[in-house]
N, C-alpha and C. Protein backbone atom coordinates (compact mmCIF):
# COMPACT_ATOMS: atom_id res chain seq x y z
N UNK A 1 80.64 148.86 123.56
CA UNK A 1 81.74 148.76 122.62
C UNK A 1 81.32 148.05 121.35
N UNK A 2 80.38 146.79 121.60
CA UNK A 2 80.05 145.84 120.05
C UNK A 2 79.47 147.09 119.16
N UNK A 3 78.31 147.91 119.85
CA UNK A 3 77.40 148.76 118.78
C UNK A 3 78.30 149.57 118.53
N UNK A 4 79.97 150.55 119.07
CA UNK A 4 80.41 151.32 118.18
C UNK A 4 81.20 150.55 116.89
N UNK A 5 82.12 149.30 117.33
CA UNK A 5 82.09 148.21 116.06
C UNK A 5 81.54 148.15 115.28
N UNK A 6 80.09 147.72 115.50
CA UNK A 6 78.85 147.36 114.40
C UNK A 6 78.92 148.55 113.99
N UNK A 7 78.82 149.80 114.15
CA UNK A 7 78.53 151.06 113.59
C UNK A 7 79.82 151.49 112.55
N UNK A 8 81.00 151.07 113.01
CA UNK A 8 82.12 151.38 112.21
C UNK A 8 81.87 150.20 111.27
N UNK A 9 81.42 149.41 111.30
CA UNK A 9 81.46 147.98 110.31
C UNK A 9 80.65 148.51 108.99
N UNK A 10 79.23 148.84 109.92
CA UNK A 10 78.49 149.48 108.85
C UNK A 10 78.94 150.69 107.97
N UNK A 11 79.31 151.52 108.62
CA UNK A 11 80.14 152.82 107.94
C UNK A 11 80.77 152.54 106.65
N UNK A 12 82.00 151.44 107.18
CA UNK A 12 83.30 150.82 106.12
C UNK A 12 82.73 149.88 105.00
N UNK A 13 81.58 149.47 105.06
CA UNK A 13 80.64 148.54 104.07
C UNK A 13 79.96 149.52 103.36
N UNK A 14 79.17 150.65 103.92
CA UNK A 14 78.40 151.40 102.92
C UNK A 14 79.65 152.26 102.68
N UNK A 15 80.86 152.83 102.58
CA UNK A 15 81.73 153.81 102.26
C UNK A 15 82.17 152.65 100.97
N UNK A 16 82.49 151.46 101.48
CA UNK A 16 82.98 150.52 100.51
C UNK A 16 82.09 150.64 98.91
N UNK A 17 80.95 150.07 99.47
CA UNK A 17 79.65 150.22 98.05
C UNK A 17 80.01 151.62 97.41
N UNK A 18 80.00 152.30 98.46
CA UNK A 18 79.81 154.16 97.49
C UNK A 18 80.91 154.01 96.37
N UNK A 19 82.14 153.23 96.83
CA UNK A 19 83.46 153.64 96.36
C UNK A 19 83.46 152.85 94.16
N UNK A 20 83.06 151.42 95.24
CA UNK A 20 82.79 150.56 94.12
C UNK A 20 82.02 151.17 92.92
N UNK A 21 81.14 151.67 93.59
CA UNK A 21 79.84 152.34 92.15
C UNK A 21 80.61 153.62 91.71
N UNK A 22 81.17 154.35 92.17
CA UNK A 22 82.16 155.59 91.92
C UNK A 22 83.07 155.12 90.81
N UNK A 23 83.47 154.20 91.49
CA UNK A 23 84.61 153.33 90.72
C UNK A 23 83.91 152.79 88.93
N UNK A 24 83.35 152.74 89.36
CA UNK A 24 82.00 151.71 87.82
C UNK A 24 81.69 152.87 86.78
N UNK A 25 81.04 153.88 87.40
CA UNK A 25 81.11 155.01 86.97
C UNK A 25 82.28 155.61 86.34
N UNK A 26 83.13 155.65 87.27
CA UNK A 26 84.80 156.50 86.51
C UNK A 26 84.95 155.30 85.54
N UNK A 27 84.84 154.21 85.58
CA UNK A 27 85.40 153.14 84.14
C UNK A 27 84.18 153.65 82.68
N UNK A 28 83.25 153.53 83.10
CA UNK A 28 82.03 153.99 82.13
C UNK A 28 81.94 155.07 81.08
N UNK A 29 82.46 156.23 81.96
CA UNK A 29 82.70 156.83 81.44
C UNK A 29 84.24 157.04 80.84
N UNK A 30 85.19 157.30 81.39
CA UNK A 30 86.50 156.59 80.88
C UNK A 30 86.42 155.98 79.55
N UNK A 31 85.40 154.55 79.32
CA UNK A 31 85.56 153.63 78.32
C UNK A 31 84.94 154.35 77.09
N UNK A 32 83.45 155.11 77.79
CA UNK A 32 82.95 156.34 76.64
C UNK A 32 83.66 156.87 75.85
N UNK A 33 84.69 157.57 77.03
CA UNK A 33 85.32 158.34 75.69
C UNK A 33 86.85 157.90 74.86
N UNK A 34 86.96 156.87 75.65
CA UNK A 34 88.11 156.18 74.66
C UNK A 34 87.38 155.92 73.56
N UNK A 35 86.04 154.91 73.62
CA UNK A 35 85.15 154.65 71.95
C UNK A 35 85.38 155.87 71.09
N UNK A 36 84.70 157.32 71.67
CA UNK A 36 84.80 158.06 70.74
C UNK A 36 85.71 158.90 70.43
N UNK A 37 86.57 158.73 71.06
CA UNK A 37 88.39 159.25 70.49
C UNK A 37 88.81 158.20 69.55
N UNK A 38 88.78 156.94 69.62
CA UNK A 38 88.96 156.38 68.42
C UNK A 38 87.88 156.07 67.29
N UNK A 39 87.04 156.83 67.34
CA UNK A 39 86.10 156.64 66.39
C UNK A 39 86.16 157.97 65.45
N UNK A 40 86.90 159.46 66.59
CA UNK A 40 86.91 160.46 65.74
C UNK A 40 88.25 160.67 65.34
N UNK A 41 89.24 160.00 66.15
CA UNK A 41 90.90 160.95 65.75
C UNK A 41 91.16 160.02 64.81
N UNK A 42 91.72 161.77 64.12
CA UNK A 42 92.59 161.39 62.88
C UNK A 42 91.43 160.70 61.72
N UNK A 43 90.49 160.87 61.76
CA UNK A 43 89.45 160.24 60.52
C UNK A 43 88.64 161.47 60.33
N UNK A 44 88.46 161.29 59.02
CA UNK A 44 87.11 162.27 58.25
C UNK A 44 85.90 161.77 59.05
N UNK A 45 84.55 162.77 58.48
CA UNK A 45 83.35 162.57 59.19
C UNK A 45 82.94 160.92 58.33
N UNK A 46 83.05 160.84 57.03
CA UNK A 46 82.90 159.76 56.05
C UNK A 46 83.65 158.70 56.82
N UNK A 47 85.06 158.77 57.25
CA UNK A 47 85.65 157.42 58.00
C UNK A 47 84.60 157.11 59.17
N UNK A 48 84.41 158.15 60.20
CA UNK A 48 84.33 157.83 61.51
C UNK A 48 82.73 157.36 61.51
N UNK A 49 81.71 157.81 60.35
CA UNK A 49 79.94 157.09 60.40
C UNK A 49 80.39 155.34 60.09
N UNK A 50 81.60 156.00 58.75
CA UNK A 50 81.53 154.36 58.63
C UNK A 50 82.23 153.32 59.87
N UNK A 51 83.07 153.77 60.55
CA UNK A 51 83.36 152.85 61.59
C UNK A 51 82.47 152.77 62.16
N UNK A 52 81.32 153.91 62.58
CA UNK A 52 80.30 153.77 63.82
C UNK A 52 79.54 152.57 63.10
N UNK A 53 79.20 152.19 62.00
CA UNK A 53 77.90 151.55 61.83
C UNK A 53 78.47 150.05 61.78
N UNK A 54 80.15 150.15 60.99
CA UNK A 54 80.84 148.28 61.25
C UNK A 54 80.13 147.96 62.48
N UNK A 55 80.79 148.88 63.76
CA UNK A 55 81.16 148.46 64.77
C UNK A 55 79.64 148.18 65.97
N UNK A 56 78.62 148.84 65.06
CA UNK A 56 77.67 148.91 65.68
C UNK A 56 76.92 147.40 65.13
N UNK A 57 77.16 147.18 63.94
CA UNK A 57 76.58 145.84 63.43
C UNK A 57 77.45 144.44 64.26
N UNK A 58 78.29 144.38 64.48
CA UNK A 58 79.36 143.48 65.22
C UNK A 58 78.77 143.66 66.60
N UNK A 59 78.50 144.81 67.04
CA UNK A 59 78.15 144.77 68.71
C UNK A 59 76.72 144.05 68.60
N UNK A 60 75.72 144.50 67.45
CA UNK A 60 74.69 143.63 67.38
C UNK A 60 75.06 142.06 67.46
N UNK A 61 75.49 141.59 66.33
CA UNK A 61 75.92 140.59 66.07
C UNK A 61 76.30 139.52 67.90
N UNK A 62 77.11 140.54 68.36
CA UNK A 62 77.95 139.59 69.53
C UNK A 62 76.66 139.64 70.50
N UNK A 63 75.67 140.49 70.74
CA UNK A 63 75.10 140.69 71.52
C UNK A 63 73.75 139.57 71.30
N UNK A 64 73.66 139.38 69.96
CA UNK A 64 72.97 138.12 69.26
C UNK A 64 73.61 137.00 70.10
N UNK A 65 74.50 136.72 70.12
CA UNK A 65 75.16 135.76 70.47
C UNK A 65 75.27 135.31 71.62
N UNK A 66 75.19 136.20 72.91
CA UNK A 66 75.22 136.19 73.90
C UNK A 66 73.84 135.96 74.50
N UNK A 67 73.07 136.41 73.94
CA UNK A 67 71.50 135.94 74.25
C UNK A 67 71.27 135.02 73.94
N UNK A 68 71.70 134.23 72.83
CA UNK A 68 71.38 133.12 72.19
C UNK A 68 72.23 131.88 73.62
N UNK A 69 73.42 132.25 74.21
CA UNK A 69 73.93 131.31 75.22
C UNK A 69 73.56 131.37 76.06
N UNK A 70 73.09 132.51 76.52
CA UNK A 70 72.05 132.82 77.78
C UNK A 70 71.23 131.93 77.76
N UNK A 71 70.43 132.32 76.60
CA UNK A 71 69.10 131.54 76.53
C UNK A 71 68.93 129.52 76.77
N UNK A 72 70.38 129.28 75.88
CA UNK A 72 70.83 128.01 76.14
C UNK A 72 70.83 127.62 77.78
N UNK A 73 71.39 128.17 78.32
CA UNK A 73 71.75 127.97 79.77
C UNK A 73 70.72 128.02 80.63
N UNK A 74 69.90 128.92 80.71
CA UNK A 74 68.78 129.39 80.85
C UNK A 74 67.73 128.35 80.93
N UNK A 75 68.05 127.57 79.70
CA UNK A 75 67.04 126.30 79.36
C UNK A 75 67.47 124.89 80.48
N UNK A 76 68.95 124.76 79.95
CA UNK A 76 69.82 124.18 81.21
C UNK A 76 68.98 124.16 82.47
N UNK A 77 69.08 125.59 83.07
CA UNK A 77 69.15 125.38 84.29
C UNK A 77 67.32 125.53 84.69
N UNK A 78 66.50 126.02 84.01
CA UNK A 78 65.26 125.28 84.19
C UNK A 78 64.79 123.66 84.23
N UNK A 79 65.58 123.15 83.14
CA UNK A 79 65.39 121.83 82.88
C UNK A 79 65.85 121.20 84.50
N UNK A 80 66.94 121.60 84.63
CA UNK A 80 67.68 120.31 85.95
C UNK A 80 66.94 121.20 87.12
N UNK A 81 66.45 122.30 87.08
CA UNK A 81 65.63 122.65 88.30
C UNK A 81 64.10 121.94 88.55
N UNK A 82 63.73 121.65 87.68
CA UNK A 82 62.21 121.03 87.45
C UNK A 82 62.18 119.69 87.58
N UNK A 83 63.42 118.99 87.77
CA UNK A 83 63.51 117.71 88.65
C UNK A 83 62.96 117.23 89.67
């Protein structure tokens, strides 16, 4: 009886994972094309390069930023590990 348990346990854990990454996937793409529905509706080709490149300099920008706290932390947690 434990190994058909364990076997249903295992089943409901890897069905679980499949679902989750399915799930990650359907948002991914989902979020894809919300970006480029609002990047194309209702704007000229002239509006929608120029939004692409704001929005692409700002994603740089934040993504600057986020490495830069990483990196902070990063330092953090080397430092108090090398104790």
């Amino acid at each position: 009886m434990t190994k058909v348990v364990k076997n249903w346990k295992l089943r409901l854990i890897l069905w679980l994972e499949n679902r989750r990454e399915k799930e990650l996937k359907t948002e991914i793409e989902r979020n894809k094309e919300t970006i480029l529905y609002n990047l194309l509706e209702n704007k000229s080709t002239e509006q929608s390069i120029m939004l692409f490149n704001n929005v692409s300099e700002v994603f740089i920008i934040k993504m600057k930023e986020r490495y830069e706290k990483v990196s902070l932390e990063k330092d953090v947690l080397e430092e108090f590990l090398s104790i």
